[in-house]
C-alpha atoms as a PDB file:
ATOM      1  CA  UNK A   1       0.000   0.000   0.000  1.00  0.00           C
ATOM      2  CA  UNK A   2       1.274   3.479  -0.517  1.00  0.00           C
ATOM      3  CA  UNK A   3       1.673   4.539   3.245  1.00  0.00           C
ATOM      4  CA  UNK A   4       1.523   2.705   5.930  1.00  0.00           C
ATOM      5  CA  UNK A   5       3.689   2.347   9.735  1.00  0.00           C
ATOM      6  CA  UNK A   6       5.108  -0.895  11.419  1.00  0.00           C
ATOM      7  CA  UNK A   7       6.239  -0.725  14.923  1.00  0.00           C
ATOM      8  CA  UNK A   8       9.873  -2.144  15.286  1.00  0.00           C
ATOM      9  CA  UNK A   9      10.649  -2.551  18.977  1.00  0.00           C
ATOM     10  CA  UNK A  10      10.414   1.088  20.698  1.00  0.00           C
ATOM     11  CA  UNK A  11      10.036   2.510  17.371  1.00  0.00           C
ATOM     12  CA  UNK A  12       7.694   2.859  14.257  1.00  0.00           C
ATOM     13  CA  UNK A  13       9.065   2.923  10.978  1.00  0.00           C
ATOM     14  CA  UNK A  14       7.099   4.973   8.478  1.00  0.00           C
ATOM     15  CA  UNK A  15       7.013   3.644   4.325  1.00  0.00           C
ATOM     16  CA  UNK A  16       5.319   5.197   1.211  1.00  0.00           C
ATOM     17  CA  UNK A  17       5.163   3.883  -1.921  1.00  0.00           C
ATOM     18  CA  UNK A  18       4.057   6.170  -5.129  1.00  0.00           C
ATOM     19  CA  UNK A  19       2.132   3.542  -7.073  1.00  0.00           C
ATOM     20  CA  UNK A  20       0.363   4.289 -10.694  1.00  0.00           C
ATOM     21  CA  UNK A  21      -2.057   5.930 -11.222  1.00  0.00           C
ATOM     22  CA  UNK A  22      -0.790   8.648  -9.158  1.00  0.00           C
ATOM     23  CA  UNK A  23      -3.213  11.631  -8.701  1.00  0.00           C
ATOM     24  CA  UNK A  24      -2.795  15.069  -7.979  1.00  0.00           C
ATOM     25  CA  UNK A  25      -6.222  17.628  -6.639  1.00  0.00           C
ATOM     26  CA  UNK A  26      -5.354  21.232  -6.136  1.00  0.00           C
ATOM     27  CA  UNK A  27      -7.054  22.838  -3.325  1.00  0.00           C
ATOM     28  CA  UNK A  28     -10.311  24.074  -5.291  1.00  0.00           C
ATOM     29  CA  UNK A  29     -10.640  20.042  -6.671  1.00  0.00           C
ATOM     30  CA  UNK A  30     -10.711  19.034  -2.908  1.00  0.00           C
ATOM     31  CA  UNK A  31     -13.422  20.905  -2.489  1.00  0.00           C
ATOM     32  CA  UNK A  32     -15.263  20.275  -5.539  1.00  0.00           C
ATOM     33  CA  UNK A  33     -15.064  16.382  -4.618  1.00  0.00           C
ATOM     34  CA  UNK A  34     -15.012  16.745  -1.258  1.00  0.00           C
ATOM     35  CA  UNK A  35     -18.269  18.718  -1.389  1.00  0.00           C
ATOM     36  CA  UNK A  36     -20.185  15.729  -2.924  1.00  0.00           C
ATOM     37  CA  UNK A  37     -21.046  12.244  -1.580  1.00  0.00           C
ATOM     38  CA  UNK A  38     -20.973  10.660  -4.937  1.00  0.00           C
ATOM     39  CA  UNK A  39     -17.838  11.946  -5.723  1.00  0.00           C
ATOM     40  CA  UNK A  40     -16.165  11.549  -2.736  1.00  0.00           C
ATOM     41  CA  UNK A  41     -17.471   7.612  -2.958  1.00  0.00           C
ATOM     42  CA  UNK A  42     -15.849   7.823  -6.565  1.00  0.00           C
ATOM     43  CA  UNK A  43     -12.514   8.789  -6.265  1.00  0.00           C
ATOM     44  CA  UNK A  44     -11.749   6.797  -3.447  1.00  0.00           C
ATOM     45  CA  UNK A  45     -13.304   3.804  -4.451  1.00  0.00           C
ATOM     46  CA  UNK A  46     -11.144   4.339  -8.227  1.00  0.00           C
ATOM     47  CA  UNK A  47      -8.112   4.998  -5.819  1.00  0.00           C
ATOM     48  CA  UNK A  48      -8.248   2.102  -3.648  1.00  0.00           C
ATOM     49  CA  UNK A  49      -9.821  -0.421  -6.680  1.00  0.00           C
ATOM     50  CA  UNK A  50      -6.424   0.310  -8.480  1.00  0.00           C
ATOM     51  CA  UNK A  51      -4.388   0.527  -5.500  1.00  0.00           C
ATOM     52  CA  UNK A  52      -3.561   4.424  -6.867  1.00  0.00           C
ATOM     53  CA  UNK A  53      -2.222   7.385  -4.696  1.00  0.00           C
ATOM     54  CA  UNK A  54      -3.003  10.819  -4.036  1.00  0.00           C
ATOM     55  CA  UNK A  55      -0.482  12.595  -3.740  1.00  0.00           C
ATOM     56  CA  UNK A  56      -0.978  15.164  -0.946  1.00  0.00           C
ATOM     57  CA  UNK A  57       1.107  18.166   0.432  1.00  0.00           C
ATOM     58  CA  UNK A  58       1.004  20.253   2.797  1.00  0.00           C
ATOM     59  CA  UNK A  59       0.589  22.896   0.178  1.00  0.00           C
ATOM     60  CA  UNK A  60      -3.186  21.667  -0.220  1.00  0.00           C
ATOM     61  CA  UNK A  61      -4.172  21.202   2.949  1.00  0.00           C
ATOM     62  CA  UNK A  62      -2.728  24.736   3.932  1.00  0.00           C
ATOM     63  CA  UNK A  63      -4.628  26.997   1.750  1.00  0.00           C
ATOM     64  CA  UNK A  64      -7.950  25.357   3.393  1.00  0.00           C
ATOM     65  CA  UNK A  65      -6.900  28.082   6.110  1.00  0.00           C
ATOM     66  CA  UNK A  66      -7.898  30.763   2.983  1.00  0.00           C
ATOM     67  CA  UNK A  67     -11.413  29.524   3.623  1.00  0.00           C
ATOM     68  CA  UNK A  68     -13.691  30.863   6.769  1.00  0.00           C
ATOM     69  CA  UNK A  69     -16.338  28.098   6.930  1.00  0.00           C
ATOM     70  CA  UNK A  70     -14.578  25.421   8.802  1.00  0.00           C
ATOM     71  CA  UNK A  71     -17.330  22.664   7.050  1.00  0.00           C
ATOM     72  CA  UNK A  72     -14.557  22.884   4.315  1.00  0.00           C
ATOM     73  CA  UNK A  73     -12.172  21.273   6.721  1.00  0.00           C
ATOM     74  CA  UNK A  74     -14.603  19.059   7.992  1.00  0.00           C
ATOM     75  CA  UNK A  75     -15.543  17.759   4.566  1.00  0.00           C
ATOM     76  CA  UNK A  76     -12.073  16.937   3.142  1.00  0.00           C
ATOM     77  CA  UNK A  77     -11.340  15.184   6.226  1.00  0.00           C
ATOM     78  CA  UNK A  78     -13.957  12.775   5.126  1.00  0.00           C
ATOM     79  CA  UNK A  79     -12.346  12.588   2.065  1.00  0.00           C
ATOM     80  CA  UNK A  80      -9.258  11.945   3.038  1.00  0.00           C
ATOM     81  CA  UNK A  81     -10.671   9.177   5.861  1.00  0.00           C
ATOM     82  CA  UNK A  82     -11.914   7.265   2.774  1.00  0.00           C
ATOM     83  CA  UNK A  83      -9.111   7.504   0.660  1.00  0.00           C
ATOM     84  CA  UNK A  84      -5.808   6.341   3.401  1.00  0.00           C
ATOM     85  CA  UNK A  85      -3.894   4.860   3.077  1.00  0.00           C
ATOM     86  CA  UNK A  86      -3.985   5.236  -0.627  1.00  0.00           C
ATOM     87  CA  UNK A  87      -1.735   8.689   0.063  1.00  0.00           C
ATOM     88  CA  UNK A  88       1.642  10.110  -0.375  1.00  0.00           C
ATOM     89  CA  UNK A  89       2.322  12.862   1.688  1.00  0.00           C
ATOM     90  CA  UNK A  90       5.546  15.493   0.111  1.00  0.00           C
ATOM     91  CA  UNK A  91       7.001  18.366   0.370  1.00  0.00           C
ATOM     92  CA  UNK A  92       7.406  20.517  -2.519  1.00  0.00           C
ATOM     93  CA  UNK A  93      11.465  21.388  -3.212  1.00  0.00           C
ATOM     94  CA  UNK A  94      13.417  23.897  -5.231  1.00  0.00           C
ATOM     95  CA  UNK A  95      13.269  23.303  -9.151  1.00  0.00           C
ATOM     96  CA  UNK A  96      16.564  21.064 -10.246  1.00  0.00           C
ATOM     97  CA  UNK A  97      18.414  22.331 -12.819  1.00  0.00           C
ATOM     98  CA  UNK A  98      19.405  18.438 -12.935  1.00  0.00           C
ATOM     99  CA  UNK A  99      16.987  15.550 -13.674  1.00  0.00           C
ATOM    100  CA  UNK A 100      17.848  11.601 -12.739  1.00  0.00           C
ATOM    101  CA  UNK A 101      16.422  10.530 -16.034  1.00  0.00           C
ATOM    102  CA  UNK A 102      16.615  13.550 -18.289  1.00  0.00           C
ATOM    103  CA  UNK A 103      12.979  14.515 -19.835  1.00  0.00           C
ATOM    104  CA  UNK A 104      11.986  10.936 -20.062  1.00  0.00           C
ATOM    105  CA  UNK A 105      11.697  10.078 -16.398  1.00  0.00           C
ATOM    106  CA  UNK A 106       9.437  11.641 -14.038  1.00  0.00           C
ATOM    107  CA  UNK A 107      11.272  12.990 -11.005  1.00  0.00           C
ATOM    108  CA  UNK A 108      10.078  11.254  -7.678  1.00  0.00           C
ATOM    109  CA  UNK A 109       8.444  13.633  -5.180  1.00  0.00           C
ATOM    110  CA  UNK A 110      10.288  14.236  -1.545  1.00  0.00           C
ATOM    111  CA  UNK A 111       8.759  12.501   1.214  1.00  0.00           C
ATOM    112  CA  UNK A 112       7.642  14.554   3.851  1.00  0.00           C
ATOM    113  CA  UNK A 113      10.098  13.406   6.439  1.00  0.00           C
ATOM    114  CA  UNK A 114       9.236  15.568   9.150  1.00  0.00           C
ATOM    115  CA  UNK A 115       5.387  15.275   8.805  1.00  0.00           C
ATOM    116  CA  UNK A 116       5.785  11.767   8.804  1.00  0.00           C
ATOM    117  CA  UNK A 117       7.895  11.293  11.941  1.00  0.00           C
ATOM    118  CA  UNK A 118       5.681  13.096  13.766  1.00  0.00           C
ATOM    119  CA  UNK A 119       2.557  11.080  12.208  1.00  0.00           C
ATOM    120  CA  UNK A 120       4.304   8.358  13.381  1.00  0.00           C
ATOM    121  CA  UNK A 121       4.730   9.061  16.826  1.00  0.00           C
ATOM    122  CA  UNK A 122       0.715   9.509  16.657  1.00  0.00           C
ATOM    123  CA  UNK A 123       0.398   6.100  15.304  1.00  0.00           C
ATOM    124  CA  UNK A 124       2.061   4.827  18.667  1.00  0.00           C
ATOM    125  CA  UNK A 125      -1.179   6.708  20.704  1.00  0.00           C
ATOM    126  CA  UNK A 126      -3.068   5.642  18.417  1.00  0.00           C
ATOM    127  CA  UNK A 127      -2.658   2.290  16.336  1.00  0.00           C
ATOM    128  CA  UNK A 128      -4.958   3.051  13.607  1.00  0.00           C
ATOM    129  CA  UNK A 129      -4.203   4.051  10.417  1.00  0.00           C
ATOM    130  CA  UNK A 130      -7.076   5.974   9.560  1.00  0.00           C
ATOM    131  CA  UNK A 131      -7.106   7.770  13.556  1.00  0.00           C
ATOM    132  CA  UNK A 132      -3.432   8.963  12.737  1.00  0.00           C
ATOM    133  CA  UNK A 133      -4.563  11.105  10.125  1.00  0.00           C
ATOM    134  CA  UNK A 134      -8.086  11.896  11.773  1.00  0.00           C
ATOM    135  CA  UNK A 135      -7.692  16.178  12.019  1.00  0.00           C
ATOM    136  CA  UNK A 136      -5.461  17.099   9.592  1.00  0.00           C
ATOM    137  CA  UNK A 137      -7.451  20.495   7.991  1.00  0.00           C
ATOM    138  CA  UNK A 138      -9.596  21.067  10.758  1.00  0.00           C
ATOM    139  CA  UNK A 139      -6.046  21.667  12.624  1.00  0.00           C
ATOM    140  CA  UNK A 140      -4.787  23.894   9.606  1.00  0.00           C
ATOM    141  CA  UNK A 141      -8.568  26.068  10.204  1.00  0.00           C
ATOM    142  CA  UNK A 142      -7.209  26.247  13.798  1.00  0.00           C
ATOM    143  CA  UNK A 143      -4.325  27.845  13.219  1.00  0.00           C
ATOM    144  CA  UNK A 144      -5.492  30.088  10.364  1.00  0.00           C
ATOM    145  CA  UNK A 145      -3.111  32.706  10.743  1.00  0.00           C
ATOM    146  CA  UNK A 146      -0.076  31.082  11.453  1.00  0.00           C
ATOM    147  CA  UNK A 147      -0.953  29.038   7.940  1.00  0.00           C
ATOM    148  CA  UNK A 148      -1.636  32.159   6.231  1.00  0.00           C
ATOM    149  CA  UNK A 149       1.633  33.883   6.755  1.00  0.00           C
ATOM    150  CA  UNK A 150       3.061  30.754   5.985  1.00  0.00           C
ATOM    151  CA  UNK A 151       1.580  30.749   2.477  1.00  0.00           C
ATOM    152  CA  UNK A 152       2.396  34.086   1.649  1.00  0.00           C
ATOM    153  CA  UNK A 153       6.149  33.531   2.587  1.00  0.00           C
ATOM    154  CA  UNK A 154       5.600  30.828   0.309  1.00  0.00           C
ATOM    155  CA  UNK A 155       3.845  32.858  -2.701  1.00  0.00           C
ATOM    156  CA  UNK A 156       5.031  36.375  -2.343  1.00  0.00           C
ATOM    157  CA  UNK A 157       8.747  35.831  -2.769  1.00  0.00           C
ATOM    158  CA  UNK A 158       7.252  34.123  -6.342  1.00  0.00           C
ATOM    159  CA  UNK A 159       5.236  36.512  -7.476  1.00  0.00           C
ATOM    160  CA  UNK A 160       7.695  39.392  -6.761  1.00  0.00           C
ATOM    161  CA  UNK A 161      10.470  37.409  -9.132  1.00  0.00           C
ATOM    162  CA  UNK A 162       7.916  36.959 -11.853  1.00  0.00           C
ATOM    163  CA  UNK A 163       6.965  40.733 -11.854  1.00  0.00           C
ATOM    164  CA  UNK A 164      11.015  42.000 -11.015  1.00  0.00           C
ATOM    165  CA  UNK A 165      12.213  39.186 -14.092  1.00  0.00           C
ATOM    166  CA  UNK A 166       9.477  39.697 -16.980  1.00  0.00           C
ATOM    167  CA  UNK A 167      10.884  43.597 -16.465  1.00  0.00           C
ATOM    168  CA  UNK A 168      14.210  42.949 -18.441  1.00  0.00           C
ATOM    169  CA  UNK A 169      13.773  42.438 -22.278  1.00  0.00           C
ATOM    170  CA  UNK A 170      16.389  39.772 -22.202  1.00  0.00           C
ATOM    171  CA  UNK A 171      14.483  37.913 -19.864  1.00  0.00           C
ATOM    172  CA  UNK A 172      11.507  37.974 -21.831  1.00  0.00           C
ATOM    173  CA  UNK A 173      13.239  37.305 -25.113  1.00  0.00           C
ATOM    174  CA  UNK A 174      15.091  34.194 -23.826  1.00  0.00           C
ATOM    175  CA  UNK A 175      11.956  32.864 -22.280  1.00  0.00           C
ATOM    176  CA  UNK A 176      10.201  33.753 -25.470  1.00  0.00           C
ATOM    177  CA  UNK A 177      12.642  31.435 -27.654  1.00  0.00           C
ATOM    178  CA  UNK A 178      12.841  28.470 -25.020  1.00  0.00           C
ATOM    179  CA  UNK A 179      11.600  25.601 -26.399  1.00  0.00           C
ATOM    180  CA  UNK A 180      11.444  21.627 -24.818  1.00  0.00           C
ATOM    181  CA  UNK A 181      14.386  19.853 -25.291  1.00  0.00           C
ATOM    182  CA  UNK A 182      16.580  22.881 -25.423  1.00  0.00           C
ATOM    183  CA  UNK A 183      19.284  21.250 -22.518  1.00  0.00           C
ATOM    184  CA  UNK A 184      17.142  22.356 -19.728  1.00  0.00           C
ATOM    185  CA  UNK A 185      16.175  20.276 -16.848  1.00  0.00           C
ATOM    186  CA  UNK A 186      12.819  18.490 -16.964  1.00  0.00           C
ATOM    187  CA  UNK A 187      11.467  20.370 -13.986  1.00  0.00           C
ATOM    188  CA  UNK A 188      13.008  23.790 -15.624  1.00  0.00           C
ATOM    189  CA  UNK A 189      11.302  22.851 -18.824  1.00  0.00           C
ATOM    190  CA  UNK A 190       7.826  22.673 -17.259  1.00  0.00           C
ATOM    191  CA  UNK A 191       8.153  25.882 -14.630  1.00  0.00           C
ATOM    192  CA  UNK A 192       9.135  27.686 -17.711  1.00  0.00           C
ATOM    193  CA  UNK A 193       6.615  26.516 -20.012  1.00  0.00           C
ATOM    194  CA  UNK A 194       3.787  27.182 -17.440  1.00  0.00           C
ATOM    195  CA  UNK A 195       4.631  30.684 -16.109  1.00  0.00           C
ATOM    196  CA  UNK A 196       5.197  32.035 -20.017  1.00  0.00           C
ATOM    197  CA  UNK A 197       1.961  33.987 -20.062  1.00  0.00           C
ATOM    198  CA  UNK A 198       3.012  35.715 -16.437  1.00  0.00           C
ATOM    199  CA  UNK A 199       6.604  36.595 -18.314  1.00  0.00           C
ATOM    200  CA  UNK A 200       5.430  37.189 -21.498  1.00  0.00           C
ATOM    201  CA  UNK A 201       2.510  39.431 -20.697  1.00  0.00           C
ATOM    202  CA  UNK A 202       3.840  43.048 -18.946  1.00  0.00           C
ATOM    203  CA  UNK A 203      -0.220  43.183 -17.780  1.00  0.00           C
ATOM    204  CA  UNK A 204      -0.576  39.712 -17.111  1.00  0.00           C
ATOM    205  CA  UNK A 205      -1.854  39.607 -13.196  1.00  0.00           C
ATOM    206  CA  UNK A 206       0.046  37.796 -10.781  1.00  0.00           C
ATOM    207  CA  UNK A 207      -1.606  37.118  -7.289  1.00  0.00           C
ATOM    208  CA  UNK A 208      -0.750  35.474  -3.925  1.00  0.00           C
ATOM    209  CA  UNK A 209      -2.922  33.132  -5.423  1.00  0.00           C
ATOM    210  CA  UNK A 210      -1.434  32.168  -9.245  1.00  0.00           C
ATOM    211  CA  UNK A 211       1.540  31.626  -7.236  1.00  0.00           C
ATOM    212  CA  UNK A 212       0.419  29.313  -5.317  1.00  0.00           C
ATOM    213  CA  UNK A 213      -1.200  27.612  -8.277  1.00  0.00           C
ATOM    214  CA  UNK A 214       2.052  27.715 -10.100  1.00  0.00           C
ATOM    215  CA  UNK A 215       3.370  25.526  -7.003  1.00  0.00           C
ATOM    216  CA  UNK A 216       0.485  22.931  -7.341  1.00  0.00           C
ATOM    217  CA  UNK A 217       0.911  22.787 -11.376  1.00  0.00           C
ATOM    218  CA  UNK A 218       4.968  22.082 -11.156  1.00  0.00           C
ATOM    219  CA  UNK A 219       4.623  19.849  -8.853  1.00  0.00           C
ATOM    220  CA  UNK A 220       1.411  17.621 -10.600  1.00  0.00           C
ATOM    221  CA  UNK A 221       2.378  17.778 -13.837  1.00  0.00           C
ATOM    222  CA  UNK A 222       6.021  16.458 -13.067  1.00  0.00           C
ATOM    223  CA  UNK A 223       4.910  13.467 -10.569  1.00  0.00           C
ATOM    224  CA  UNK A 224       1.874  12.612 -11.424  1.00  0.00           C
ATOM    225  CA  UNK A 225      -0.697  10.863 -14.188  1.00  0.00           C
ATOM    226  CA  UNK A 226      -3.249  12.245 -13.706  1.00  0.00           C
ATOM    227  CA  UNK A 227      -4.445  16.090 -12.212  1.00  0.00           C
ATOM    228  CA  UNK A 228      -6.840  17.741 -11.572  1.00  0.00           C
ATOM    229  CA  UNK A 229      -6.469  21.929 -11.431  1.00  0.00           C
ATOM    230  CA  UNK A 230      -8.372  24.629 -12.845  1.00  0.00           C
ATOM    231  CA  UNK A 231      -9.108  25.556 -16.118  1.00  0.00           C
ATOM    232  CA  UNK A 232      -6.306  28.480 -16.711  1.00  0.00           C
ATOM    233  CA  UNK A 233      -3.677  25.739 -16.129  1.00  0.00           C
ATOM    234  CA  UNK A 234      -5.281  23.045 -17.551  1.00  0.00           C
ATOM    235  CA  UNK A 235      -4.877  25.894 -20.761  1.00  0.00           C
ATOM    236  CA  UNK A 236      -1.197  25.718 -19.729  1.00  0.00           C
ATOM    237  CA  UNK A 237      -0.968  22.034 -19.194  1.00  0.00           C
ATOM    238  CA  UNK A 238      -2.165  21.390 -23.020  1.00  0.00           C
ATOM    239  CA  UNK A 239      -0.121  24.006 -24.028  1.00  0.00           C
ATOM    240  CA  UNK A 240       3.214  22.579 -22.945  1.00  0.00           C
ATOM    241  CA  UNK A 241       2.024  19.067 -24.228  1.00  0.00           C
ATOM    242  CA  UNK A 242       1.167  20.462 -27.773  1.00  0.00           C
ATOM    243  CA  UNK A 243       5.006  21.946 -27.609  1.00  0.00           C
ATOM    244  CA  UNK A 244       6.243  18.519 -26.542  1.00  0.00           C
ATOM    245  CA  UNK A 245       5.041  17.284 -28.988  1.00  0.00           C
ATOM    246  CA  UNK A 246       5.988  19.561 -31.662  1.00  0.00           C
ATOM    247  CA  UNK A 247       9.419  19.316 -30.295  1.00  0.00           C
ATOM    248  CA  UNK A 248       9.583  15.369 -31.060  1.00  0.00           C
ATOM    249  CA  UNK A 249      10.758  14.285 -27.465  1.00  0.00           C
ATOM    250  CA  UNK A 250       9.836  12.383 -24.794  1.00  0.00           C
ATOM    251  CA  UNK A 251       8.390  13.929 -22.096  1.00  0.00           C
ATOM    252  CA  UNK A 252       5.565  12.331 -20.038  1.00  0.00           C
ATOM    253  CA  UNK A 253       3.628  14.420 -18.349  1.00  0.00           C
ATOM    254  CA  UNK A 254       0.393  14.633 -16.380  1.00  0.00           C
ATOM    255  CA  UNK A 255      -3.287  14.338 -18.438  1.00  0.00           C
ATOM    256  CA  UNK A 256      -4.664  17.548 -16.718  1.00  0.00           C
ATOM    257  CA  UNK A 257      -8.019  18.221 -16.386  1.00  0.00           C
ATOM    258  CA  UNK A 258     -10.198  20.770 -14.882  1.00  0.00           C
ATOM    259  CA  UNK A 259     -13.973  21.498 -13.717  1.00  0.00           C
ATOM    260  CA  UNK A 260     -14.399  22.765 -17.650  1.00  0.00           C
ATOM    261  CA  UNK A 261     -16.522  20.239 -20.387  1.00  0.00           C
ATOM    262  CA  UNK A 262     -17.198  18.116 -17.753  1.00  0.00           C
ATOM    263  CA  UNK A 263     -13.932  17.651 -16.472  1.00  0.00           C
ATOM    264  CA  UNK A 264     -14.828  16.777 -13.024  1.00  0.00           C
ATOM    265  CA  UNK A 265     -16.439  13.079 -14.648  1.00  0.00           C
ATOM    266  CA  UNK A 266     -13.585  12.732 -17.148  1.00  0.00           C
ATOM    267  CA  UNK A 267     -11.039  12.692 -14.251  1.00  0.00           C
ATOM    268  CA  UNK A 268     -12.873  10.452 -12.838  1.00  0.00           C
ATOM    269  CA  UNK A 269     -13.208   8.106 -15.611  1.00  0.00           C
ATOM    270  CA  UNK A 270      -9.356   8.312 -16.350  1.00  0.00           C
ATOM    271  CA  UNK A 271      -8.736   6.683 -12.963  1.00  0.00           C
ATOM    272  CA  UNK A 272     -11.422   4.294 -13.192  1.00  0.00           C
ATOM    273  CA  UNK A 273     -10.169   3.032 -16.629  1.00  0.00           C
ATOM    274  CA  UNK A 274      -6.340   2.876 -16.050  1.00  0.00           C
ATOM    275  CA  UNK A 275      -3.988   2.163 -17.010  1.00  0.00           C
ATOM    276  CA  UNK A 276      -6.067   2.038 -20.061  1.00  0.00           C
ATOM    277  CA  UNK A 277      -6.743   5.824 -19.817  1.00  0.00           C
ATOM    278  CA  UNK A 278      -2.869   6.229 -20.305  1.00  0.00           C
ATOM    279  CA  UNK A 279      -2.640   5.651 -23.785  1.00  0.00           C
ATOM    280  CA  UNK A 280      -5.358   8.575 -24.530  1.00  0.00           C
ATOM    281  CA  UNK A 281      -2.830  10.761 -22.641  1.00  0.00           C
END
């Protein structure tokens, strides 16, 4: 199973494995799923039937401290009850400007180390799987504040790099003739390909929030199979596969889809049908 903790004398030993088809919601998806029976009953039913993973940061479950109405906590804890331990909890890292595999190989995301060991320690209070995850966004909503400076350190520092960069013509013009395949890392390739219309575009807005998306979107599209974001970077995700594939390389990355044409049903499907899904990708 993807997560899961052992004891081992005095101690408990934490493992994850990230097992196809690996799944990515941003934090609007959670509550789009979260929000319905059915769909909550869906996805984690498709999850567990082909022994998937969702791959979950703390990223996600922090923004839920954006929100006012703790029943948002309340109802993505459900989800998340259903779905463990079909998880894989990671922390989001600096962009490599090296890749293990080059283009071809999907990097690996970072365990969470510290979340875990402490998770762990919970499991020996607790011996239950699904009790050592039991509070996880209502304890975010708790500490609201402390979350939401924690986001903006996270967000601002991006935003203010896009806005300072885009300003030099050289910038603009080099980011303007990158192309995939072009010697840049794999993780490089798809920062760069996603956050072209916030360099390209002097009036393009960026916001605390488009930051944070841009952290969600690298992230998915590199690790995962299948995503599920919003619709402006579900435009960006079919963007960058439409250059791939201009470019002649391989490059697998993430079938993204979004709340648009029905998107909601269609991600659904994909995990449902894999690994058969994965040659529409």
């Amino acid at each position: 199973m993807p997560i899961s903790f052992a004891f081992d004398g005095d101690d408990v030993i934490w493992t994850q494995q990230f097992i196809s088809s690996t799944v990515y919601l941003d934090t609007y998806a959670i509550r789009e799923i979260s929000e319905s029976t059915e769909l909550t009953t869906r996805f984690a039913e498709a999850i567990k039937r082909k022994n998937g993973t969702w791959l979950l940061a703390p990223l996600s479950m922090g923004e839920f401290a954006l929100f006012e109405d703790s029943r948002h906590c309340a109802l993505a804890e459900t989800l998340l009850a259903k779905v463990v331990p079909h998880i894989y909890l990671f922390e989001t890292k600096p962009l490599s400007e090296e890749g293990d595999g080059g283009l071809s190989k999907r990097s690996l995301p970072r365990p969470a180390t510290r979340n875990l060991d402490w998770f762990s320690r919970r499991f020996c209070q607790v011996s239950s799987l699904p009790n050592v995850f039991q509070g996880m966004f209502q304890l975010v909503h708790e500490r609201r504040e402390e979350m939401v400076e924690s986001l903006d350190g996270a967000a601002l520092p991006i935003k203010a790099t896009f806005e300072r960069c885009r300003q030099f013509e050289s910038y603009r013009a080099n980011a303007k003739a990158a192309r995939p395949g072009d010697g840049r890392s794999r993780q490089y390739v798809i920062a760069g390909e996603l956050s072209r219309d916030f360099v390209l575009d002097l009036n393009a807005t960026i916001t605390r929030n488009e930051a944070l998306d841009f952290m969600h979107a690298v992230d998915a599209v590199d690790y995962c199979d299948l995503v599920l974001l919003d619709k402006a970077w579900e435009r960006r995700v079919n963007g960058l596969r439409k250059r791939i594939a201009e470019a002649g390389i391989d490059m697998p990355i993430a079938r993204c889809f979004s709340k648009r044409n029905n998107g909601i049903e269609g991600f659904l499907d994909a995990i449902e049908r894999w690994p058969e899904a994965s040659v529409s990708a």
